[in-house]
PDB file of N, CA and C in Angstrom:
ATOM      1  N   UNK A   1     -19.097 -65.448 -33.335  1.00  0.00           N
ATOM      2  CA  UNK A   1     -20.150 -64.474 -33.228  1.00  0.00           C
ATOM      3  C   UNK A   1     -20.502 -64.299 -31.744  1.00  0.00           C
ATOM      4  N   UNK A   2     -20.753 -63.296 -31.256  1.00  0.00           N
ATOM      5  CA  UNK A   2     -20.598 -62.974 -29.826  1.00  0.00           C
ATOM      6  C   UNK A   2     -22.568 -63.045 -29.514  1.00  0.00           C
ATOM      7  N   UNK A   3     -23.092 -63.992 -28.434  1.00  0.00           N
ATOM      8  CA  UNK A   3     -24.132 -63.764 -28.050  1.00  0.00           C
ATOM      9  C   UNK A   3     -25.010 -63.105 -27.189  1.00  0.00           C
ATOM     10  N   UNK A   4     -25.641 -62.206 -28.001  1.00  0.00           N
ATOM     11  CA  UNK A   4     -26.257 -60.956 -27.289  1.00  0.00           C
ATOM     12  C   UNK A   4     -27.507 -61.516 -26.197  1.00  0.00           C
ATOM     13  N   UNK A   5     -27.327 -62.088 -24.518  1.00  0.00           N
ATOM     14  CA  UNK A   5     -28.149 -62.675 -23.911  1.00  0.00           C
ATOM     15  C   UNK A   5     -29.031 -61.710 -23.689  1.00  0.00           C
ATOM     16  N   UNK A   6     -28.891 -60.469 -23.564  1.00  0.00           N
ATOM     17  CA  UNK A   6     -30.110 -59.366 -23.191  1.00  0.00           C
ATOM     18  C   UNK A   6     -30.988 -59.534 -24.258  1.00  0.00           C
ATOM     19  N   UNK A   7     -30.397 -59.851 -25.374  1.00  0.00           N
ATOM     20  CA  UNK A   7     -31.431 -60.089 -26.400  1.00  0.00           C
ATOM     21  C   UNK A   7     -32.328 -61.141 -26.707  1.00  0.00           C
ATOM     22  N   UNK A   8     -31.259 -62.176 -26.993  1.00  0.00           N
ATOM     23  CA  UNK A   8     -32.207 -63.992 -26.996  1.00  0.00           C
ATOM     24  C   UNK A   8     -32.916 -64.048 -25.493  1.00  0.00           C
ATOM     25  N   UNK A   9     -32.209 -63.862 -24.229  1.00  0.00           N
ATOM     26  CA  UNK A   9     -32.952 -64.672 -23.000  1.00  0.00           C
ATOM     27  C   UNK A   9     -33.204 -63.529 -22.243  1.00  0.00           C
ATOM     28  N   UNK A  10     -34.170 -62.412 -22.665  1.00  0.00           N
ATOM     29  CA  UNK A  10     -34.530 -61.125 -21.723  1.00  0.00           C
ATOM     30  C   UNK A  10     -35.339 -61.770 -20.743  1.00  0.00           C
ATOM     31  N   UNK A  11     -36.109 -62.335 -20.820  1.00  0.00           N
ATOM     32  CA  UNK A  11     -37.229 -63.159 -19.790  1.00  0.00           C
ATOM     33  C   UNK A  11     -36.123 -63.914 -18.515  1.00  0.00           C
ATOM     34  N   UNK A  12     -35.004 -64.216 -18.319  1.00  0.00           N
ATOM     35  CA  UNK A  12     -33.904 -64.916 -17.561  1.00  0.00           C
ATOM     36  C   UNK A  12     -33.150 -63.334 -16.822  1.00  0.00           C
ATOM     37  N   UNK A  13     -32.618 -62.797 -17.553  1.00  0.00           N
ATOM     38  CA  UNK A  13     -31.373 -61.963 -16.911  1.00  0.00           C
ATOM     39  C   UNK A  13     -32.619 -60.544 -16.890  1.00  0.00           C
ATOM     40  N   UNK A  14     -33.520 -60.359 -17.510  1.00  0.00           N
ATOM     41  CA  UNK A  14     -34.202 -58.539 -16.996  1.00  0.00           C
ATOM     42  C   UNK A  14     -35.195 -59.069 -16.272  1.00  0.00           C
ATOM     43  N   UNK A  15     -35.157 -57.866 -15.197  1.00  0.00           N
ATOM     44  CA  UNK A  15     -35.681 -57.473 -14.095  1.00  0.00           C
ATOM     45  C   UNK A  15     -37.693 -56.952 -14.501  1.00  0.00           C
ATOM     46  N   UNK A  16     -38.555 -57.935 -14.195  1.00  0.00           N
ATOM     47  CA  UNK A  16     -39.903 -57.258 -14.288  1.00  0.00           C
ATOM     48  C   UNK A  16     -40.641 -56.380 -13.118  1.00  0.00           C
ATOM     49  N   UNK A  17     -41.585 -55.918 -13.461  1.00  0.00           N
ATOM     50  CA  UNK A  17     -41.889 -55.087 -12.446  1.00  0.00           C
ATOM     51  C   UNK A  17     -42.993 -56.111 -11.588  1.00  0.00           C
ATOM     52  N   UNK A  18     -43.035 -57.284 -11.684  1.00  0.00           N
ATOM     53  CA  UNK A  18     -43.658 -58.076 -10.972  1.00  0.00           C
ATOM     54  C   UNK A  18     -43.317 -59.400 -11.122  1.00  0.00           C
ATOM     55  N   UNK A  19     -43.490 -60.087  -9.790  1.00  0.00           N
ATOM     56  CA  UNK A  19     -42.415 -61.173  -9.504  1.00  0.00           C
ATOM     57  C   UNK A  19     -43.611 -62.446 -10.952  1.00  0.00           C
ATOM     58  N   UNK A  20     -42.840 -63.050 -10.970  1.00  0.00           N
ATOM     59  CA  UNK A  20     -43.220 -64.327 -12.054  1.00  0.00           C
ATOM     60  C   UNK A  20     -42.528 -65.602 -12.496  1.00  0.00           C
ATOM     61  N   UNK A  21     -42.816 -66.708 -12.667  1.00  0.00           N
ATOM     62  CA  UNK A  21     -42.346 -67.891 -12.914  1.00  0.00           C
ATOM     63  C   UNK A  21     -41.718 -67.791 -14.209  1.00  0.00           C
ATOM     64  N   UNK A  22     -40.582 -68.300 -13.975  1.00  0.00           N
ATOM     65  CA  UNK A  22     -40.030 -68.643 -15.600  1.00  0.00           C
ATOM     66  C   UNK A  22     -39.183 -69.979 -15.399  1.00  0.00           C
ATOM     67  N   UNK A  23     -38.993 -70.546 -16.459  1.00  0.00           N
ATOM     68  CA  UNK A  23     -38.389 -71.932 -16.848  1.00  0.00           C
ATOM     69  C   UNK A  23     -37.160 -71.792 -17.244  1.00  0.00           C
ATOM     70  N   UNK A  24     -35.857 -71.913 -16.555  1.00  0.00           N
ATOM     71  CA  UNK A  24     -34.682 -71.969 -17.024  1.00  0.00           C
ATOM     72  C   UNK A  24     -34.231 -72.930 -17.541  1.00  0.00           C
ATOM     73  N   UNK A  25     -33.923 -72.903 -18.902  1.00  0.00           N
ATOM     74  CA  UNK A  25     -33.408 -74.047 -19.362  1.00  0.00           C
ATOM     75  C   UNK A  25     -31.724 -74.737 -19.227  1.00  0.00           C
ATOM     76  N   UNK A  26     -31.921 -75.925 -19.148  1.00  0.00           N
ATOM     77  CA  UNK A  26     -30.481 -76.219 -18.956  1.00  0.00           C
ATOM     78  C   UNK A  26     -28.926 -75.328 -19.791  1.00  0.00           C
ATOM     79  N   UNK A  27     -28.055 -74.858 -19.016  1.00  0.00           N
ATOM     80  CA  UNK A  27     -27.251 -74.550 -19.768  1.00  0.00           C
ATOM     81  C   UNK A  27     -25.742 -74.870 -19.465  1.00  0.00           C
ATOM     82  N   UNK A  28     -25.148 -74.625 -20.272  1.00  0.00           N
ATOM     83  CA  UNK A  28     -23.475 -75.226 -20.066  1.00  0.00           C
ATOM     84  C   UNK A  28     -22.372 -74.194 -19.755  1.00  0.00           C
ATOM     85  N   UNK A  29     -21.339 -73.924 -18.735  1.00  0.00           N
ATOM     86  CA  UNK A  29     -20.568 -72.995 -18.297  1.00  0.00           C
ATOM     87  C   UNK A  29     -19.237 -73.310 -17.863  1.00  0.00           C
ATOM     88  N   UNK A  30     -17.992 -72.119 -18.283  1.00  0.00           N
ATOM     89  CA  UNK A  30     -16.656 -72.749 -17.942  1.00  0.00           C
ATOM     90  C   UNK A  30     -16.630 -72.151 -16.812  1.00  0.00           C
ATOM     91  N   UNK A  31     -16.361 -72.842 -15.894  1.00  0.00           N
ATOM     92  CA  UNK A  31     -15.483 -71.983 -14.636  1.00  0.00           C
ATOM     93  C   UNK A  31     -13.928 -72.391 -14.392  1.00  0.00           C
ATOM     94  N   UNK A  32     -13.721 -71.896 -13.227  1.00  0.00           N
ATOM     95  CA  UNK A  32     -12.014 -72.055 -12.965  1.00  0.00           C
ATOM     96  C   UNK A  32     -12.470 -72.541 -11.493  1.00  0.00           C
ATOM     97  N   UNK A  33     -11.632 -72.868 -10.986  1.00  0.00           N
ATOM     98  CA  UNK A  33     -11.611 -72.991  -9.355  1.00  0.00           C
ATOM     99  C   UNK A  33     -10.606 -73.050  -8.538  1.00  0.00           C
ATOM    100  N   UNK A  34     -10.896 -72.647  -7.537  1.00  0.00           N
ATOM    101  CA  UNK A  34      -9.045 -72.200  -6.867  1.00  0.00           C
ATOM    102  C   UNK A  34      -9.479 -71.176  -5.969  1.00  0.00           C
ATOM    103  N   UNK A  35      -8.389 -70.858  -5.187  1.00  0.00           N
ATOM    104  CA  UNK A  35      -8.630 -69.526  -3.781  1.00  0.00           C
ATOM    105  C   UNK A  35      -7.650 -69.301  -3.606  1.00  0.00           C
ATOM    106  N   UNK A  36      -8.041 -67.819  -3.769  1.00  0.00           N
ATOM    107  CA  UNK A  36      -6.227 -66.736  -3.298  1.00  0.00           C
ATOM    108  C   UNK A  36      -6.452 -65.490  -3.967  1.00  0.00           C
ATOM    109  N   UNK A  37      -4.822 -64.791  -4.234  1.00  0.00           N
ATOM    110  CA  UNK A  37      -5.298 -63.609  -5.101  1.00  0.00           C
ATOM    111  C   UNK A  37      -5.884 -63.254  -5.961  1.00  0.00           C
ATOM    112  N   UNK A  38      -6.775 -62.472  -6.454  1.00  0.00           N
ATOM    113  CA  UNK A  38      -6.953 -62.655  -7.670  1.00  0.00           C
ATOM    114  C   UNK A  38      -5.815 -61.886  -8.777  1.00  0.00           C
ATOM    115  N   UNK A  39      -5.538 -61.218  -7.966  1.00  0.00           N
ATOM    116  CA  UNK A  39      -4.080 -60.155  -8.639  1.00  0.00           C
ATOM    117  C   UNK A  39      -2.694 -61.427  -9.154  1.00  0.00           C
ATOM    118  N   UNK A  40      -2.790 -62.884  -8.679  1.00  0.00           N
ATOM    119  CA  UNK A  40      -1.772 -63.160  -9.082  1.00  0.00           C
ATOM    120  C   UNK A  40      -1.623 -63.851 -10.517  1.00  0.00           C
ATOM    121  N   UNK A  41      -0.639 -64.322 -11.128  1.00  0.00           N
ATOM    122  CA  UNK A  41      -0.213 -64.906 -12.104  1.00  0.00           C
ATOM    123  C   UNK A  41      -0.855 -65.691 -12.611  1.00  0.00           C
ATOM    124  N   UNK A  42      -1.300 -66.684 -11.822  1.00  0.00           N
ATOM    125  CA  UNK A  42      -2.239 -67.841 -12.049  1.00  0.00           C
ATOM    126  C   UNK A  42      -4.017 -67.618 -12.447  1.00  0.00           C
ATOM    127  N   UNK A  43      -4.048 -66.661 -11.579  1.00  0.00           N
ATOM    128  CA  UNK A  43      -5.343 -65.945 -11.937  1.00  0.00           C
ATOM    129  C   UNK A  43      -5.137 -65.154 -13.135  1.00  0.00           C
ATOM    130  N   UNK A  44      -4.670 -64.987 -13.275  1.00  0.00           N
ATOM    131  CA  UNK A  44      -4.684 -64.120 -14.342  1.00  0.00           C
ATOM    132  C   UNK A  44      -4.474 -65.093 -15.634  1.00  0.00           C
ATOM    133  N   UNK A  45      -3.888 -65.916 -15.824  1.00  0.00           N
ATOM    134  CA  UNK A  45      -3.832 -67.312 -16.913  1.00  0.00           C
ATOM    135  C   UNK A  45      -4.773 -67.971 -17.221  1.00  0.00           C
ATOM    136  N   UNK A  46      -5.522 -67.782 -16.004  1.00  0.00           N
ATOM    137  CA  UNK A  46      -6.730 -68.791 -15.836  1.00  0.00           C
ATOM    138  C   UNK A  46      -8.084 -68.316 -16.798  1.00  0.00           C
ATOM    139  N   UNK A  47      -7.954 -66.756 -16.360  1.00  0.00           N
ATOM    140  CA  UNK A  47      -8.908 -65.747 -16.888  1.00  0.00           C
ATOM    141  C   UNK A  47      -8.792 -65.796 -18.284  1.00  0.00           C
ATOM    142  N   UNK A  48      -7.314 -65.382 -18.746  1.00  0.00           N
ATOM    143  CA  UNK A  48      -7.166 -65.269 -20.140  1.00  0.00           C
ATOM    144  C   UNK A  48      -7.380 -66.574 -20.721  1.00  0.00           C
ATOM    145  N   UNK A  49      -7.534 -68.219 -19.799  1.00  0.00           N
ATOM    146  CA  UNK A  49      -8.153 -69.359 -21.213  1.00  0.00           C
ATOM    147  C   UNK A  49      -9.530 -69.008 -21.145  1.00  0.00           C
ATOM    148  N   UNK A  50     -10.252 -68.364 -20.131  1.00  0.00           N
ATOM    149  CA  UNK A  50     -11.920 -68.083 -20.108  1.00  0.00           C
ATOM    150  C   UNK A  50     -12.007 -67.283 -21.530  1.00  0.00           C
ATOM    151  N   UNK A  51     -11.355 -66.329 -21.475  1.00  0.00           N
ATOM    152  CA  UNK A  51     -11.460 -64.992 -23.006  1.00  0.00           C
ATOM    153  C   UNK A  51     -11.526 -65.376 -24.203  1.00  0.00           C
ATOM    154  N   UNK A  52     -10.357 -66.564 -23.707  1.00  0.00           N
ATOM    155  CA  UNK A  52      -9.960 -66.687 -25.386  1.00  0.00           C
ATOM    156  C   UNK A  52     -10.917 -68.593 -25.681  1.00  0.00           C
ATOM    157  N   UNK A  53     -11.406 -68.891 -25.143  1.00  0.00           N
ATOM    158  CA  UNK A  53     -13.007 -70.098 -24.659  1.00  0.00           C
ATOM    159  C   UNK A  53     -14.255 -69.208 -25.239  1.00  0.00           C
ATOM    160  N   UNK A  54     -14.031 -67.627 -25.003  1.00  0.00           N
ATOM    161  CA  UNK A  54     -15.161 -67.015 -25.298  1.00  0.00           C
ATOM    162  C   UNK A  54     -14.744 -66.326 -26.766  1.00  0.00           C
ATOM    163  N   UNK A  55     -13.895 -66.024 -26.961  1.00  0.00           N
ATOM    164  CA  UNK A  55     -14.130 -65.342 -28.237  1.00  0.00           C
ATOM    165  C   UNK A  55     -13.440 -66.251 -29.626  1.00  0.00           C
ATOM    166  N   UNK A  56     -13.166 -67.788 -29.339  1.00  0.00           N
ATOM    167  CA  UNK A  56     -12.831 -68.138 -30.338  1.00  0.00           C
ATOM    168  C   UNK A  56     -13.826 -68.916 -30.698  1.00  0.00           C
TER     169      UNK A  56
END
C-alpha cells in the first residue's frame, strides 16, 4: 500500500503561512552512497533496488 505523506504528516512536509515549532518524529530511510554519474549503470541498479524497497 503506497503512503500518502501529504496526507498522514501535512504538519512535517506543508509549508504554513507562519513560521512554528513542530516535533519530528524519529524515522527510518534507504539511501545508496557513492559519487559519479548518475547516468551510469550502477546508478541506475542502485535506484531500481530503492523502487522495488518501495513498492514491494
Amino acid at each position: 500500500m503506497k503512503h500518502e505523506w501529504r496526507k498522514h504528516e501535512k504538519s512535517l512536509y506543508l509549508p504554513k503561512t507562519k513560521p512554528e515549532l513542530v516535533t519530528v518524529p524519529r524515522q527510518k530511510f534507504f539511501m545508496i552512497k557513492g559519487r559519479g554519474n548518475s547516468n551510469s549503470p550502477d546508478f541506475s541498479e542502485r535506484i531500481g533496488v530503492l523502487y522495488t524497497l518501495f513498492s514491494g
